[in-house]
C-alpha atoms as a PDB file:
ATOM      1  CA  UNK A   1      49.508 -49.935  23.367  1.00  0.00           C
ATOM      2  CA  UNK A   2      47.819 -46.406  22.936  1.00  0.00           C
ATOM      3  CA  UNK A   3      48.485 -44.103  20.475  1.00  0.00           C
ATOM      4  CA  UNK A   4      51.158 -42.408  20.268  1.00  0.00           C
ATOM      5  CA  UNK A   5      51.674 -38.362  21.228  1.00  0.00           C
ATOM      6  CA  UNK A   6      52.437 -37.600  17.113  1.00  0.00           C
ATOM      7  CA  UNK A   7      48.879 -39.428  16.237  1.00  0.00           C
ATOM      8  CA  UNK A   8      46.981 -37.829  19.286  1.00  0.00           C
ATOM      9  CA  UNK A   9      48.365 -34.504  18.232  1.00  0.00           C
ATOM     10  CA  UNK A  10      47.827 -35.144  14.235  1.00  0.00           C
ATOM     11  CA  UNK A  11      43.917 -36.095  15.369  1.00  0.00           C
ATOM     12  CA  UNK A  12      43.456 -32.981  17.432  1.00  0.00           C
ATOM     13  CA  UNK A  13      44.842 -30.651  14.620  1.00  0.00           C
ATOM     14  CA  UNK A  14      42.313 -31.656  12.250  1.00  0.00           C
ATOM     15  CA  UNK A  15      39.753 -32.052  14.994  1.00  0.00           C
ATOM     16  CA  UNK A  16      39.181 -35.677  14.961  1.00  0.00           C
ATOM     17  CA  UNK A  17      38.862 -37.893  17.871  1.00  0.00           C
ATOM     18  CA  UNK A  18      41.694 -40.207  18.136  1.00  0.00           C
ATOM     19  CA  UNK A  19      42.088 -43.141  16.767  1.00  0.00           C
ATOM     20  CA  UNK A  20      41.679 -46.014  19.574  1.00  0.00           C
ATOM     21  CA  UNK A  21      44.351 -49.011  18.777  1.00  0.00           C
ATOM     22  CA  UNK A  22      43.156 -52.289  17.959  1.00  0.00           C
ATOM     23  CA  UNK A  23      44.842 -53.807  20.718  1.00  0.00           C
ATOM     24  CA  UNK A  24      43.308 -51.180  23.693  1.00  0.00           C
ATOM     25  CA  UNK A  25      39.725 -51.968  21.546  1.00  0.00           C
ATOM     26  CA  UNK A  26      40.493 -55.758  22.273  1.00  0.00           C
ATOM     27  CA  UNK A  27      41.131 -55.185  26.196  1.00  0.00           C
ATOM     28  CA  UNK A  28      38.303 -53.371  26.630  1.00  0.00           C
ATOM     29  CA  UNK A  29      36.454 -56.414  24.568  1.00  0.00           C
ATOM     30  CA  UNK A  30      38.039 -58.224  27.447  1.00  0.00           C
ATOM     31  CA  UNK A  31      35.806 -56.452  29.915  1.00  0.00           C
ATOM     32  CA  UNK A  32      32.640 -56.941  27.798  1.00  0.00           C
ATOM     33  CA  UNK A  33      32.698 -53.401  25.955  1.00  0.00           C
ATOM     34  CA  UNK A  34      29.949 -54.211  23.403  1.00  0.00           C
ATOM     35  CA  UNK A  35      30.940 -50.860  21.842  1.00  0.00           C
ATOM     36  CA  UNK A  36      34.692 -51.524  21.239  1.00  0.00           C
ATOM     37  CA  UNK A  37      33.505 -55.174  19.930  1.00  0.00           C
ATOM     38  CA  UNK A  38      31.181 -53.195  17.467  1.00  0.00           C
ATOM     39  CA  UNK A  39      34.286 -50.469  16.256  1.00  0.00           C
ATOM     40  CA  UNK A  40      36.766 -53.857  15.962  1.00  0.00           C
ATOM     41  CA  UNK A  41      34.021 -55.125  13.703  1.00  0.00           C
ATOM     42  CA  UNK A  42      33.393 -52.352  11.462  1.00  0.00           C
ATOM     43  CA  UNK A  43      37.583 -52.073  11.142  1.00  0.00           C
ATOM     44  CA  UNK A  44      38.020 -55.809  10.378  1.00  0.00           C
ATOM     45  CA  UNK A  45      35.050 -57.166   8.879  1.00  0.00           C
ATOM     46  CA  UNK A  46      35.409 -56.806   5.376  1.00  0.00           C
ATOM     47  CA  UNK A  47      39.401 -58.042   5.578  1.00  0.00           C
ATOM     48  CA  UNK A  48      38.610 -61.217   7.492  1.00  0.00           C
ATOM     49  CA  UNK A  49      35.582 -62.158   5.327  1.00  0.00           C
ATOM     50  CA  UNK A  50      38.164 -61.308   2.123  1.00  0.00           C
ATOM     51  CA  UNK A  51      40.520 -63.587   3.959  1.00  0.00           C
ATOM     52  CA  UNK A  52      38.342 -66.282   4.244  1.00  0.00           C
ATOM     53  CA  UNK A  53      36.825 -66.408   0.715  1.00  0.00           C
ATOM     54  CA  UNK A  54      40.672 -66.244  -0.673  1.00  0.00           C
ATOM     55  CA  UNK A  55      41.477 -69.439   1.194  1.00  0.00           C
ATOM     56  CA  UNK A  56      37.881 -71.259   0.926  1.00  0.00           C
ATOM     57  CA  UNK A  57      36.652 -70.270  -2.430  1.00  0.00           C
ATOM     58  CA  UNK A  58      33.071 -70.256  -1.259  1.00  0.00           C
ATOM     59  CA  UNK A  59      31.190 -67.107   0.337  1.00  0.00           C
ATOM     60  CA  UNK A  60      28.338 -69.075   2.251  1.00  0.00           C
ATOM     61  CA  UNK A  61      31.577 -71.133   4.036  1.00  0.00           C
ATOM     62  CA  UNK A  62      33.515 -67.683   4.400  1.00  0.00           C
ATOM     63  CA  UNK A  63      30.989 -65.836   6.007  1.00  0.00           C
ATOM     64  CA  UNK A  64      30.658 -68.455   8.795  1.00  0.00           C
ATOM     65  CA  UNK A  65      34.029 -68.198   9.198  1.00  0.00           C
ATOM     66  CA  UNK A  66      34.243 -64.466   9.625  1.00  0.00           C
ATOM     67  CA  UNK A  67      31.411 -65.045  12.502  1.00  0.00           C
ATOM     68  CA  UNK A  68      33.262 -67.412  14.233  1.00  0.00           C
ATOM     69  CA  UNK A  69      35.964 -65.710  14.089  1.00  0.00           C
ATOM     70  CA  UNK A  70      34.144 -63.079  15.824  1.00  0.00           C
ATOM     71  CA  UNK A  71      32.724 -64.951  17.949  1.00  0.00           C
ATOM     72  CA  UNK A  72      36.254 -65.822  19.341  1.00  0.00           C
ATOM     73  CA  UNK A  73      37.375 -62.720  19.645  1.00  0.00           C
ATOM     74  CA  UNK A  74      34.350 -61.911  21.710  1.00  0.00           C
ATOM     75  CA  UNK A  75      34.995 -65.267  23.799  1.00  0.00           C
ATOM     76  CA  UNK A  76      38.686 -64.762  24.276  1.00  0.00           C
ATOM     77  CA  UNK A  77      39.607 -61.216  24.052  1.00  0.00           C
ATOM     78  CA  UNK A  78      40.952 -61.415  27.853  1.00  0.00           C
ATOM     79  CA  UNK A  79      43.480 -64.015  26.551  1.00  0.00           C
ATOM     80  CA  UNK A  80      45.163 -61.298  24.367  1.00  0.00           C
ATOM     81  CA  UNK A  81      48.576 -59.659  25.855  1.00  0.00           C
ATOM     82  CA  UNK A  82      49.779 -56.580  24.194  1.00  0.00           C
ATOM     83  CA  UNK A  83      52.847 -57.134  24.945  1.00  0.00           C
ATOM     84  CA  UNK A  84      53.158 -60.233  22.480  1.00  0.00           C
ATOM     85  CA  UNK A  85      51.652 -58.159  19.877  1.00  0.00           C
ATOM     86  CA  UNK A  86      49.706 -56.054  18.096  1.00  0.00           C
ATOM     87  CA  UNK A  87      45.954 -56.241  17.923  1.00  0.00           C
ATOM     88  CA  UNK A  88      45.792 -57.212  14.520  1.00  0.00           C
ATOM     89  CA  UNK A  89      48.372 -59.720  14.241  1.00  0.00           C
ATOM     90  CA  UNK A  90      46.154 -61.338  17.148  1.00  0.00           C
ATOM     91  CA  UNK A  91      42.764 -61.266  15.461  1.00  0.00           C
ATOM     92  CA  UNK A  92      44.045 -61.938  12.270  1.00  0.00           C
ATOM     93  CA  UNK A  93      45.513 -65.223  14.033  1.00  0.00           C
ATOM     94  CA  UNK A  94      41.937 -65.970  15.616  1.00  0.00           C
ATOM     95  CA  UNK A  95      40.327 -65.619  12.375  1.00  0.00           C
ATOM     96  CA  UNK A  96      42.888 -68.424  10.316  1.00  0.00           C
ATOM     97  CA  UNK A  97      42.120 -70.651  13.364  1.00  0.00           C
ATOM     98  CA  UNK A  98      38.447 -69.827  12.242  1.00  0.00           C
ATOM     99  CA  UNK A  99      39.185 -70.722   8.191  1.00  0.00           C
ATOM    100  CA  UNK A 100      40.926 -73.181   8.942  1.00  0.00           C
ATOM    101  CA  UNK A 101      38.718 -74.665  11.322  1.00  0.00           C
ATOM    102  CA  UNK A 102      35.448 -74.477   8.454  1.00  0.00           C
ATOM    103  CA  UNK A 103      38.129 -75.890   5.975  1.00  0.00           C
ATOM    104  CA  UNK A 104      38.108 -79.193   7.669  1.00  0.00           C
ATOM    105  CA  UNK A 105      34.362 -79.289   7.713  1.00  0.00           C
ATOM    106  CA  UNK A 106      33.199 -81.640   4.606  1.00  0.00           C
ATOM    107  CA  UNK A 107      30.910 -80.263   1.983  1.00  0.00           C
ATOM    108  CA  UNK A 108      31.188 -83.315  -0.407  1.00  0.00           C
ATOM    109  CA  UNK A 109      30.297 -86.948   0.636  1.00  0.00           C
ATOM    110  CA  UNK A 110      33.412 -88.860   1.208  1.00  0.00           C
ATOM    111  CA  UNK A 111      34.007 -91.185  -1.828  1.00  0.00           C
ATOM    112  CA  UNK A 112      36.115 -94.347  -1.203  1.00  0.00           C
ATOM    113  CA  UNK A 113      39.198 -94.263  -2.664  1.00  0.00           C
ATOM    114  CA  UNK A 114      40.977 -97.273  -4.641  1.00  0.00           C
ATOM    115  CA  UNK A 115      43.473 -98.914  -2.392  1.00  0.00           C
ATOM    116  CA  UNK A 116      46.397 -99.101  -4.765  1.00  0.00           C
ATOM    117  CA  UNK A 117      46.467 -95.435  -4.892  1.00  0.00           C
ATOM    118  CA  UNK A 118      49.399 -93.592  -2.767  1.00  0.00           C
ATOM    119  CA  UNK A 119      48.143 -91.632   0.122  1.00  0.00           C
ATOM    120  CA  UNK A 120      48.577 -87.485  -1.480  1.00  0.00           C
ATOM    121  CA  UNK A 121      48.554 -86.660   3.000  1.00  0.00           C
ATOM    122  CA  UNK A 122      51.171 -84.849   4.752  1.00  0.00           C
ATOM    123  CA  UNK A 123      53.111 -86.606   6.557  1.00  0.00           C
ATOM    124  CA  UNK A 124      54.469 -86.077  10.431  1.00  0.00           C
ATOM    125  CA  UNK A 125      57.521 -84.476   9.436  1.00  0.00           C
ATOM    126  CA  UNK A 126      55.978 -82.614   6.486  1.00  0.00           C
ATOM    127  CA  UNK A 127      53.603 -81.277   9.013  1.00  0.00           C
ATOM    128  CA  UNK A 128      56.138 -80.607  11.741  1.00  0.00           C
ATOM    129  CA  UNK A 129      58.031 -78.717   9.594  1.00  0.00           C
ATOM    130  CA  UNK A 130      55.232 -76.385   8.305  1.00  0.00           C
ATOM    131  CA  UNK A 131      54.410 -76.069  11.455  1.00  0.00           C
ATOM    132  CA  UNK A 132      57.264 -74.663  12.228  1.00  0.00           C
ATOM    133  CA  UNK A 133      57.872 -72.551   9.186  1.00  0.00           C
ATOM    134  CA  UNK A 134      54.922 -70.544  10.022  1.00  0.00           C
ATOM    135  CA  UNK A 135      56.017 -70.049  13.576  1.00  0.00           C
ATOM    136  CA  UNK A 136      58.730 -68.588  12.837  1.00  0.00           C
ATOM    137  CA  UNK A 137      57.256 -66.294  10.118  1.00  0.00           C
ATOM    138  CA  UNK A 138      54.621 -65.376  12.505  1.00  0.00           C
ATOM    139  CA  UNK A 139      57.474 -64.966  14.755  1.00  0.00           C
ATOM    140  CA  UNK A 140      59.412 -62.481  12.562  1.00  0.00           C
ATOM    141  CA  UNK A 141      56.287 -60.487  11.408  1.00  0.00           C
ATOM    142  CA  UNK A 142      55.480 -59.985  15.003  1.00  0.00           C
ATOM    143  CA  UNK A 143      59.269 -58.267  15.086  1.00  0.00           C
ATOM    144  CA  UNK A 144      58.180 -55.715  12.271  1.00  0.00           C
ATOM    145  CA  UNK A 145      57.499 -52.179  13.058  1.00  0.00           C
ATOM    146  CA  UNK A 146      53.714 -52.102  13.309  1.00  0.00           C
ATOM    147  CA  UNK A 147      53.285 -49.608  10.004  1.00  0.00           C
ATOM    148  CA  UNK A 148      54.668 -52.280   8.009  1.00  0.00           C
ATOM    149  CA  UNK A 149      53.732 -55.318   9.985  1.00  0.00           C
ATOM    150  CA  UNK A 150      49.625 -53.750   9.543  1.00  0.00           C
ATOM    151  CA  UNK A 151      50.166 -53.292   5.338  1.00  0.00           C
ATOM    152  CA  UNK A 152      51.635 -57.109   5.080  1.00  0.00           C
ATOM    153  CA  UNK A 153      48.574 -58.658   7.287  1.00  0.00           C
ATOM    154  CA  UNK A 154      46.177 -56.949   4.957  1.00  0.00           C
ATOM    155  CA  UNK A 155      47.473 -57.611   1.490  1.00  0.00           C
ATOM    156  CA  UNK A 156      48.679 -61.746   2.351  1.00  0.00           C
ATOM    157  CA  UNK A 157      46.123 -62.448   5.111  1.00  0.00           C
ATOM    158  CA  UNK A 158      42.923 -60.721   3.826  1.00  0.00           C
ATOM    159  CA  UNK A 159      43.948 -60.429   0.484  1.00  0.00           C
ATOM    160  CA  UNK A 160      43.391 -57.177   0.056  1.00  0.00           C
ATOM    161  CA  UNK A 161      45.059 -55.067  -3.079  1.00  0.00           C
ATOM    162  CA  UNK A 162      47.205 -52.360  -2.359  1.00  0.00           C
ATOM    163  CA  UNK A 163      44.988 -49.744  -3.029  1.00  0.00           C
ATOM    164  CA  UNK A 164      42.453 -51.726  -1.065  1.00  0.00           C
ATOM    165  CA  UNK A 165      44.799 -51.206   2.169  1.00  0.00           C
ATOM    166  CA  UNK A 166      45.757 -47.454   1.116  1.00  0.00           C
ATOM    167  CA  UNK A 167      41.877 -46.841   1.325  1.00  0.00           C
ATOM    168  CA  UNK A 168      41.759 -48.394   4.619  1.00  0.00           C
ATOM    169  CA  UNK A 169      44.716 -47.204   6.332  1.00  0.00           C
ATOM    170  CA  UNK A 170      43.851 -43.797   4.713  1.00  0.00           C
ATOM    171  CA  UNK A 171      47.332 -43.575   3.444  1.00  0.00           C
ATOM    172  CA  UNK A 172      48.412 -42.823  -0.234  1.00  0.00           C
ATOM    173  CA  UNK A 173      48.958 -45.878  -2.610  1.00  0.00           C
ATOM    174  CA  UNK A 174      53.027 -44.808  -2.856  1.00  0.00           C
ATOM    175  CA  UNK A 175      53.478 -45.692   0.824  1.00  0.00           C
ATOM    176  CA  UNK A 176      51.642 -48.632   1.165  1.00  0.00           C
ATOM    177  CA  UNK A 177      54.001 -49.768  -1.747  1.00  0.00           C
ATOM    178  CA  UNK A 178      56.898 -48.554   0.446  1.00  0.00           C
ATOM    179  CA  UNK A 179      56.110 -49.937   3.489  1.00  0.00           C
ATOM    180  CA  UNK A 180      55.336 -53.758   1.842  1.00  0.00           C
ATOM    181  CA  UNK A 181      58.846 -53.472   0.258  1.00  0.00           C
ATOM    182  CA  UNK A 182      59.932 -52.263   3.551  1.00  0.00           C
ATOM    183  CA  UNK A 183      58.428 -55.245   5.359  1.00  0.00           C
ATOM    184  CA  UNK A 184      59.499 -57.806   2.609  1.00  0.00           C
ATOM    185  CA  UNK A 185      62.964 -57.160   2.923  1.00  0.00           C
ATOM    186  CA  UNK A 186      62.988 -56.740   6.504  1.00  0.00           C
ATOM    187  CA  UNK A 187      61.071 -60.203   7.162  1.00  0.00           C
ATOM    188  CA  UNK A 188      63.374 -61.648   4.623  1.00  0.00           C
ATOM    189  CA  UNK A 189      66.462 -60.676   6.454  1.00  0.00           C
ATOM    190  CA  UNK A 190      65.039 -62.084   9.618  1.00  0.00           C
ATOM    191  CA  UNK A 191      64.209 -65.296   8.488  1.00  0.00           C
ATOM    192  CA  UNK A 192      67.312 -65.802   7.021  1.00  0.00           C
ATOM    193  CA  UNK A 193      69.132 -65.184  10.126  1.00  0.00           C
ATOM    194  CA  UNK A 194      67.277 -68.446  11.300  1.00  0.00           C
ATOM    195  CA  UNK A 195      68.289 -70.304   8.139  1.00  0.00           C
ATOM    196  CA  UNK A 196      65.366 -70.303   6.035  1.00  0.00           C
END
């Protein structure tokens, strides 16, 4: 999963190093590189942690998160294949293990609830079916070319605003537009093939 001879090329021309992909920084994480664990930090930092504080509401809660969820990368980088998908799309799954994970830790005391009142759980099947919902989306966005599949993880996942992601992909504002409609569509299509 290295770069490409276009980006290696477009580096060297303006006499820039090239970029290493996420997914080679995560291998080498594999074999203890403390230096490619420090570069996948400073690229995914700041979109985890906005991740987490979208779906916890609380920054004290979301930064624990966002070191867990660094924590696991560090732990279980050698269980990442790059042949199942990019780097990001595997981090970005370690760190909503990680949120969801400090979700389910209590910060209020349990109050006991009147037993006449209907139980507001999911049930089985509700959570079967979610379940696999978000399979198969995961499943479909793993399909996406990786310029659009990388613009969709960083807007929905770590909540980023477009011109958020256009200043971290370094890429103008009109084509992260582009490629979210781009991905939209195309993960639409595909999970309508499977019915949904």
């Amino acid at each position: 999963m290295g770069l490409t001879a276009v980006q290696t090329v477009r580096a060297a021309s303006f006499g820039l190093e090239p970029r290493t992909s996420d997914g080679d920084l995560i291998v080498r994480i594999g074999h203890g590189d403390r230096a490619a664990f420090e570069e996948l930090y400073l690229r995914f930092a700041r979109p985890v942690l906005g991740m987490a504080m979208r779906l916890l509401g609380d920054h004290g809660r979301a930064e624990d998160a966002t070191q867990e969820t660094f924590a696991a990368v560090w732990r279980s980088a050698k269980s990442y294949k790059p042949e199942r998908g990019s780097g990001s799309a595997w981090l970005f799954a370690v760190a909503r293990h990680a949120i969801i994970d400090r979700a389910r830790v209590r910060v209020d005391p349990v109050v006991e609830s009147p037993a006449e009142e209907a139980s507001t759980e999911v049930g089985p099947a509700e959570a079967a079916e979610h379940s696999w919902l978000s399979w198969e989306v995961q499943t479909a966005l793993e399909r996406l070319p990786e310029r659009e599949r990388v613009v969709l993880e960083l807007a929905y996942w770590s909540g980023l605003s477009q011109s958020e992601v256009a200043s971290y992909l370094d890429v103008p504002i009109g084509t992260v537009k582009t490629r979210t409609r781009a991905g939209l569509a195309r993960l639409a299509t595909m999970l309508q093939e499977t019915g949904r």
